[in-house]
C-alpha atoms as a PDB file:
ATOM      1  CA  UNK A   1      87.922 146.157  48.809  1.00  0.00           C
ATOM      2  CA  UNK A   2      91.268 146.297  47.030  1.00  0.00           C
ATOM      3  CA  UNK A   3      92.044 142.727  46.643  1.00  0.00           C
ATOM      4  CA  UNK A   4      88.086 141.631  45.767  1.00  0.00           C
ATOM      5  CA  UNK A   5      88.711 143.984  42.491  1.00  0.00           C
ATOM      6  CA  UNK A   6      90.235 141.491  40.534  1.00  0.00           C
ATOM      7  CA  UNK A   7      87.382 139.167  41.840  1.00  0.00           C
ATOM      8  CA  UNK A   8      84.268 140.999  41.331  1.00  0.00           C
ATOM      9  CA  UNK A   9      83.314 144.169  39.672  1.00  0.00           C
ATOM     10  CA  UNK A  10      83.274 146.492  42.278  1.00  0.00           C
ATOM     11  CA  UNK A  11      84.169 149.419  40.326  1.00  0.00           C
ATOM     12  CA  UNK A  12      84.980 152.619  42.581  1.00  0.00           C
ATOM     13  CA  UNK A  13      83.096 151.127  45.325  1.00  0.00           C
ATOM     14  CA  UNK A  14      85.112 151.661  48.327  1.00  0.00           C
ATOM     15  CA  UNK A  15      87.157 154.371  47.084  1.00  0.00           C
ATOM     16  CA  UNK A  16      87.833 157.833  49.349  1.00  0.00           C
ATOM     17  CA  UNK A  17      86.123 160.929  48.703  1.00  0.00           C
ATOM     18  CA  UNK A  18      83.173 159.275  46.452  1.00  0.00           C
ATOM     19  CA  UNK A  19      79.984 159.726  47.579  1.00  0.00           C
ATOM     20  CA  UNK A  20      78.824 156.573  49.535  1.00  0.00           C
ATOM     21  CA  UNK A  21      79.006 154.947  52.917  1.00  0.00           C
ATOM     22  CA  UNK A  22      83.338 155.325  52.311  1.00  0.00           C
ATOM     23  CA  UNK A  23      82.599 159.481  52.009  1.00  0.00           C
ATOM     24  CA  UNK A  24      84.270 160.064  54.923  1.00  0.00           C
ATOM     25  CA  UNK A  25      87.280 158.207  54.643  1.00  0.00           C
ATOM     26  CA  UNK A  26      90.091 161.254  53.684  1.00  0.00           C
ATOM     27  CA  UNK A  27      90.816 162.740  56.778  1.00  0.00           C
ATOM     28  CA  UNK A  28      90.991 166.417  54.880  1.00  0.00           C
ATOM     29  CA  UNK A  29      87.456 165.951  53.339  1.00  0.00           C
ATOM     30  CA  UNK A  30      85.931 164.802  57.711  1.00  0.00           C
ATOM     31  CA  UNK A  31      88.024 168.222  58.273  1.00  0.00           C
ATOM     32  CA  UNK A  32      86.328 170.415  55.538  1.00  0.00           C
ATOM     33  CA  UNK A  33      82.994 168.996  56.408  1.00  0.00           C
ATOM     34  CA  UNK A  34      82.699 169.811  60.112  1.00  0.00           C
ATOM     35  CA  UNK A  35      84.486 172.468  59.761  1.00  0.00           C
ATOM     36  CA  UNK A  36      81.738 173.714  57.289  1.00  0.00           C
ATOM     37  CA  UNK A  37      79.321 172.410  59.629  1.00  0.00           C
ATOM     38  CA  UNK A  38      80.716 175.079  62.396  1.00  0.00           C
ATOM     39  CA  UNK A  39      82.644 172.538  64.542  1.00  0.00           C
ATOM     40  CA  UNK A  40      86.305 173.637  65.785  1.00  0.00           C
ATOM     41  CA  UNK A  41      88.771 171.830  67.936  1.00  0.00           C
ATOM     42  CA  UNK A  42      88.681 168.769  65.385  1.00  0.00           C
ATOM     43  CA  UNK A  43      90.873 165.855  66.218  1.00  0.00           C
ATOM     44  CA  UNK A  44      90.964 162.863  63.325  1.00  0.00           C
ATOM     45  CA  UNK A  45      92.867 159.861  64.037  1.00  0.00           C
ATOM     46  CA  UNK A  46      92.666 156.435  61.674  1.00  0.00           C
ATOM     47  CA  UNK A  47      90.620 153.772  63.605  1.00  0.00           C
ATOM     48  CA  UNK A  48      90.878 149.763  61.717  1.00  0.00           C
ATOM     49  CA  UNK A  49      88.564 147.237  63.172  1.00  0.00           C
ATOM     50  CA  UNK A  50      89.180 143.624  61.647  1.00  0.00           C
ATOM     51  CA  UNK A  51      85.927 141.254  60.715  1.00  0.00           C
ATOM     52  CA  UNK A  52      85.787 137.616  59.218  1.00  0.00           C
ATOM     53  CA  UNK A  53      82.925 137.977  56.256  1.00  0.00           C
ATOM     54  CA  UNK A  54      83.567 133.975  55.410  1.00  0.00           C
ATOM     55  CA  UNK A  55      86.503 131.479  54.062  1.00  0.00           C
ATOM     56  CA  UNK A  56      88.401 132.658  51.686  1.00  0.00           C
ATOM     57  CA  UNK A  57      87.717 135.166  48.708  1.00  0.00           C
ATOM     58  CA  UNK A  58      84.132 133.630  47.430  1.00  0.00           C
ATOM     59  CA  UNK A  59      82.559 134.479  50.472  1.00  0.00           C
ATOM     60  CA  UNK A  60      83.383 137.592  50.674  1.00  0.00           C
ATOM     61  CA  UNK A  61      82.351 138.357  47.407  1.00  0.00           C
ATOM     62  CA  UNK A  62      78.978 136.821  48.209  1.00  0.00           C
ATOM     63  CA  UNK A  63      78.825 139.247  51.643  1.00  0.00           C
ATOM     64  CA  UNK A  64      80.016 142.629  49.518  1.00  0.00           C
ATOM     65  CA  UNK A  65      77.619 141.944  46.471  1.00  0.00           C
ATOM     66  CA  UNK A  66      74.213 140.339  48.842  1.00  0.00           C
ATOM     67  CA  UNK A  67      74.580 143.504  50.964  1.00  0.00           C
ATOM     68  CA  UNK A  68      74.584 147.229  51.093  1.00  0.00           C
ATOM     69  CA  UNK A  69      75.139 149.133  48.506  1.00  0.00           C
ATOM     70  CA  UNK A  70      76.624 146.089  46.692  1.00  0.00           C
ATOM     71  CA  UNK A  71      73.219 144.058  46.816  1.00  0.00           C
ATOM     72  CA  UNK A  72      71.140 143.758  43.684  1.00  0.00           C
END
Protein backbone atom coordinates (compact mmCIF):
# COMPACT_ATOMS: atom_id res chain seq x y z
CA UNK A 1 0.00 0.00 0.00
CA UNK A 2 2.91 2.30 0.78
CA UNK A 3 4.11 3.14 -2.58
CA UNK A 4 0.26 3.42 -4.24
CA UNK A 5 -0.07 6.53 -1.61
CA UNK A 6 1.42 8.94 -3.70
CA UNK A 7 -0.78 7.38 -6.53
CA UNK A 8 -4.16 7.18 -5.19
CA UNK A 9 -5.86 8.36 -2.11
CA UNK A 10 -5.76 5.58 0.00
CA UNK A 11 -5.67 7.39 3.15
CA UNK A 12 -4.94 5.02 6.29
CA UNK A 13 -6.05 2.14 4.35
CA UNK A 14 -3.62 -0.51 5.00
CA UNK A 15 -2.26 0.81 8.08
CA UNK A 16 -1.69 -1.61 11.45
CA UNK A 17 -3.92 -1.55 14.27
CA UNK A 18 -6.96 0.31 12.31
CA UNK A 19 -9.92 -1.38 12.18
CA UNK A 20 -10.23 -3.21 8.76
CA UNK A 21 -9.20 -6.35 6.97
CA UNK A 22 -5.16 -5.05 8.08
CA UNK A 23 -6.53 -5.26 12.07
CA UNK A 24 -4.46 -7.89 12.73
CA UNK A 25 -1.32 -6.93 11.40
CA UNK A 26 0.80 -5.79 14.91
CA UNK A 27 1.85 -8.83 16.29
CA UNK A 28 1.14 -7.28 20.06
CA UNK A 29 -2.51 -6.32 19.14
CA UNK A 30 -3.03 -10.77 17.48
CA UNK A 31 -1.39 -11.28 21.15
CA UNK A 32 -3.86 -9.08 23.21
CA UNK A 33 -6.74 -10.37 21.23
CA UNK A 34 -6.47 -14.13 21.75
CA UNK A 35 -5.18 -13.72 24.67
CA UNK A 36 -8.48 -11.88 25.62
CA UNK A 37 -10.22 -14.47 23.80
CA UNK A 38 -8.75 -17.19 26.48
CA UNK A 39 -6.11 -18.74 24.14
CA UNK A 40 -2.48 -19.43 25.73
CA UNK A 41 0.57 -20.96 24.21
CA UNK A 42 0.47 -18.19 21.34
CA UNK A 43 3.17 -18.37 18.77
CA UNK A 44 3.17 -15.24 16.02
CA UNK A 45 5.59 -15.34 13.32
CA UNK A 46 5.46 -12.75 10.06
CA UNK A 47 4.21 -14.75 6.99
CA UNK A 48 4.70 -12.49 3.20
CA UNK A 49 3.09 -14.08 0.25
CA UNK A 50 3.94 -12.15 -3.11
CA UNK A 51 0.95 -11.58 -5.91
CA UNK A 52 1.07 -9.80 -9.42
CA UNK A 53 -2.31 -7.41 -9.33
CA UNK A 54 -1.25 -6.11 -13.12
CA UNK A 55 1.72 -4.06 -15.02
CA UNK A 56 2.96 -1.51 -13.40
CA UNK A 57 1.39 1.06 -10.85
CA UNK A 58 -2.11 1.85 -12.86
CA UNK A 59 -3.21 -1.48 -12.47
CA UNK A 60 -2.82 -1.82 -9.28
CA UNK A 61 -4.53 1.14 -8.48
CA UNK A 62 -7.44 -0.09 -10.59
CA UNK A 63 -7.32 -3.70 -8.44
CA UNK A 64 -7.04 -1.72 -4.78
CA UNK A 65 -9.83 0.92 -5.65
CA UNK A 66 -12.47 -1.84 -7.92
CA UNK A 67 -12.19 -4.15 -4.88
CA UNK A 68 -12.71 -4.61 -1.22
CA UNK A 69 -12.92 -2.15 0.91
CA UNK A 70 -11.36 0.16 -1.74
CA UNK A 71 -14.35 -0.36 -4.29
CA UNK A 72 -16.90 2.39 -4.72
Amino acid sequence: MASLRGLVPVGDFGRAGLPGMFSLAAPDHIREVLTGAGFTGLAVRQVEAYGEWGHGAADAAEFVLGSGPGAT
